[in-house]
C-alpha atoms as a PDB file:
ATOM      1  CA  UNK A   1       8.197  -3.295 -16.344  1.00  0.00           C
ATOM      2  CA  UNK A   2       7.922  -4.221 -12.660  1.00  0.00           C
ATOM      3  CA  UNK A   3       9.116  -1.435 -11.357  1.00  0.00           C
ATOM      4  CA  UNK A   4       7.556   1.003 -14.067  1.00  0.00           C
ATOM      5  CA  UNK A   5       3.654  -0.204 -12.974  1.00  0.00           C
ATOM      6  CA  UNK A   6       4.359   0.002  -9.235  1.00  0.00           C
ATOM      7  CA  UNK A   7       5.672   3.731  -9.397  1.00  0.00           C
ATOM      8  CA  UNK A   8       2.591   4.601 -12.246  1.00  0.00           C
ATOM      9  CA  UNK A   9       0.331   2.854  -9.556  1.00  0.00           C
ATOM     10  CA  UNK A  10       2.142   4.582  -6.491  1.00  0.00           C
ATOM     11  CA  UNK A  11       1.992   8.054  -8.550  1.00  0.00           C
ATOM     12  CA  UNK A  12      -1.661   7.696  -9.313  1.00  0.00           C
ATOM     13  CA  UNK A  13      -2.458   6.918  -5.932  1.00  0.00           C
ATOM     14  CA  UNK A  14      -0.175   9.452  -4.285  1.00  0.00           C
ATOM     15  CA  UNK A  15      -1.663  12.317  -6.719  1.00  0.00           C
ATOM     16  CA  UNK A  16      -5.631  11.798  -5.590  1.00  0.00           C
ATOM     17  CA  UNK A  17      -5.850   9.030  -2.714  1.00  0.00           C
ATOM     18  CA  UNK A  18      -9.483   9.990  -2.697  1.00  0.00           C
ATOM     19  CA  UNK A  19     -10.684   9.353  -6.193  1.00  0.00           C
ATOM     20  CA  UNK A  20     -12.598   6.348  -7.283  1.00  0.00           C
ATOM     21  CA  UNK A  21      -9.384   5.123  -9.964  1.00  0.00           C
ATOM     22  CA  UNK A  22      -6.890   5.658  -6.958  1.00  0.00           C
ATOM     23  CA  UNK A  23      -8.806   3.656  -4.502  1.00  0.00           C
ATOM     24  CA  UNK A  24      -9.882   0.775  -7.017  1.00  0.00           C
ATOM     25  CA  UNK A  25      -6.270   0.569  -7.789  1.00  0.00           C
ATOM     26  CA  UNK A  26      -5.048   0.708  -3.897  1.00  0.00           C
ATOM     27  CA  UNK A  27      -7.886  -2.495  -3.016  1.00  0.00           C
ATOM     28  CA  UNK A  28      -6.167  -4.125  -6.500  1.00  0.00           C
ATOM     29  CA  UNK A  29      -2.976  -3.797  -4.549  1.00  0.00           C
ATOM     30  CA  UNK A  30      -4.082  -4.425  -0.403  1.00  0.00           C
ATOM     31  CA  UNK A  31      -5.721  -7.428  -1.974  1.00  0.00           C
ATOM     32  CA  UNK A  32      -2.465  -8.907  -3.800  1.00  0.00           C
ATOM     33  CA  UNK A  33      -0.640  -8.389  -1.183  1.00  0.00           C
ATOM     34  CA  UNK A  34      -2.000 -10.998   1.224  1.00  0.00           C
ATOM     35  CA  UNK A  35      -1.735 -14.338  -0.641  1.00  0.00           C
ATOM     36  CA  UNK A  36      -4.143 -16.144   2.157  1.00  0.00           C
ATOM     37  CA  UNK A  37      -7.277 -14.568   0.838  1.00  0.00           C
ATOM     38  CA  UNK A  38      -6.291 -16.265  -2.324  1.00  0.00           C
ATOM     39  CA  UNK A  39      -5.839 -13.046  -4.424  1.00  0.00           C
ATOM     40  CA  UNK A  40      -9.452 -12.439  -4.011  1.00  0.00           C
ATOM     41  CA  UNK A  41     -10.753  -9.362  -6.147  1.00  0.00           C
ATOM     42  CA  UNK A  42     -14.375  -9.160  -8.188  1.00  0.00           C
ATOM     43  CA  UNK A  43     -13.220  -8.812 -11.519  1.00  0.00           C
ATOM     44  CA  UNK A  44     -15.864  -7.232 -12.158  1.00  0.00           C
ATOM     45  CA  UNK A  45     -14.303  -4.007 -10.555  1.00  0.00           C
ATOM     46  CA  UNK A  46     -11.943  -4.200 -13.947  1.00  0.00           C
ATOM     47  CA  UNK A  47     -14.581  -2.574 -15.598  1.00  0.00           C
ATOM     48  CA  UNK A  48     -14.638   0.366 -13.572  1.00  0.00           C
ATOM     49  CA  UNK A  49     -10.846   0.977 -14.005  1.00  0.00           C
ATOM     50  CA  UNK A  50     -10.427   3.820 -17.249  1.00  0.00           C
ATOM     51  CA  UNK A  51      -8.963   1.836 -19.715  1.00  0.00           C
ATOM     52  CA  UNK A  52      -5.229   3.251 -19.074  1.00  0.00           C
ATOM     53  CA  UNK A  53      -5.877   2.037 -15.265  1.00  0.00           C
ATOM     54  CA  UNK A  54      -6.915  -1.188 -16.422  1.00  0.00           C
ATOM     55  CA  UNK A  55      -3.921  -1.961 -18.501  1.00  0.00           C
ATOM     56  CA  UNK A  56      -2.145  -1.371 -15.045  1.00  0.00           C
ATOM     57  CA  UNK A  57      -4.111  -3.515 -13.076  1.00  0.00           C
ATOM     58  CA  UNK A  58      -2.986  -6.136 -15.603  1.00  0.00           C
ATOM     59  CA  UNK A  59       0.470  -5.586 -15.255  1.00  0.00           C
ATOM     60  CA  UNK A  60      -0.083  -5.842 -11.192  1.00  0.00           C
ATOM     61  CA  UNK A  61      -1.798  -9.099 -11.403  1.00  0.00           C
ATOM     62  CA  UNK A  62       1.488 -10.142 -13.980  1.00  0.00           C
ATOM     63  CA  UNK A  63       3.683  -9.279 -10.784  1.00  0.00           C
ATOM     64  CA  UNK A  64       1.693 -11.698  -8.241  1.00  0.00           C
ATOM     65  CA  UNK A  65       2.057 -14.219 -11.093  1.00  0.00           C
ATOM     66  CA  UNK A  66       5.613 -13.720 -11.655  1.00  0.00           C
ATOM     67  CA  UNK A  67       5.464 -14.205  -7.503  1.00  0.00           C
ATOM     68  CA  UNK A  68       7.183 -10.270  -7.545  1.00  0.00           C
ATOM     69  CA  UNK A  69       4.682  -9.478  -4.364  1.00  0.00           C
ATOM     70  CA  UNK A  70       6.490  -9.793  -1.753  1.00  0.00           C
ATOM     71  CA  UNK A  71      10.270  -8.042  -2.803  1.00  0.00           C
ATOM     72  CA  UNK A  72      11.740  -5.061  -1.886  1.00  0.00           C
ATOM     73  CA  UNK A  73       9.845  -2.864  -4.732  1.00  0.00           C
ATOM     74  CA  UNK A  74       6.537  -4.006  -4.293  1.00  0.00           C
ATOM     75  CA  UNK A  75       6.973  -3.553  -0.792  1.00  0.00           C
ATOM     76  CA  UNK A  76       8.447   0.089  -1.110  1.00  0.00           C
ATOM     77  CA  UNK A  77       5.712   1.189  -3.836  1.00  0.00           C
ATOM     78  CA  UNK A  78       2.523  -0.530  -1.175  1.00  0.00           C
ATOM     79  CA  UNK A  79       4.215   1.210   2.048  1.00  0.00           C
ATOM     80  CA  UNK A  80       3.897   4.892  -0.235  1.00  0.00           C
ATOM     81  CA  UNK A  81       0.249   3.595  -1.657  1.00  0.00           C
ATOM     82  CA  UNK A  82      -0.876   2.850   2.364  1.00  0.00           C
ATOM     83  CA  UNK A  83       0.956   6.355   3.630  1.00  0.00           C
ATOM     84  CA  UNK A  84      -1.186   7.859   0.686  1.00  0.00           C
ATOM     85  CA  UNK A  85      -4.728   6.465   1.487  1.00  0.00           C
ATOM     86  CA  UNK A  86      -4.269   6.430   5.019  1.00  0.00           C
ATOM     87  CA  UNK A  87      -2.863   9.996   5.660  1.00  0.00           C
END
């Protein structure tokens, strides 16, 4: 499953870094990746995710649960999410 939201995620974000879903999803993701702001996210921002979106923001916060943040996938999905948004 891991593997299968961070590529949907990294796909997504890669196909329109500019749209509202893509960068709702890529502040889900920047956010989960630094465990000292305590995973802090409004979830209130879940409502703005299309329901299909939302179902994968769930399965990312299942990954920092399942403490999956930091390995080699997450890390390889975030670094094309960043090139993506960045430029």
């Amino acid at each position: 499953m891991s593997n299968d939201v961070l590529e949907q995620v990294a796909s997504i974000i890669e196909a329109d870094p500019r749209s509202g879903q893509s960068l709702l999803l890529f502040a889900l993701v920047s956010t989960l990746n630094v465990e000292k702001t305590g995973h802090m996210y409004m979830l209130g921002k879940l409502k703005e995710f299309t329901p299909e979106n939302r179902q994968l923001a769930y399965g990312l916060m299942e990954l920092m649960a399942d403490n999956r943040i930091h390995d080699e996938p997450w890390q390889a999905a975030m670094a094309r999410m960043e090139q993506a948004v960045r430029g």
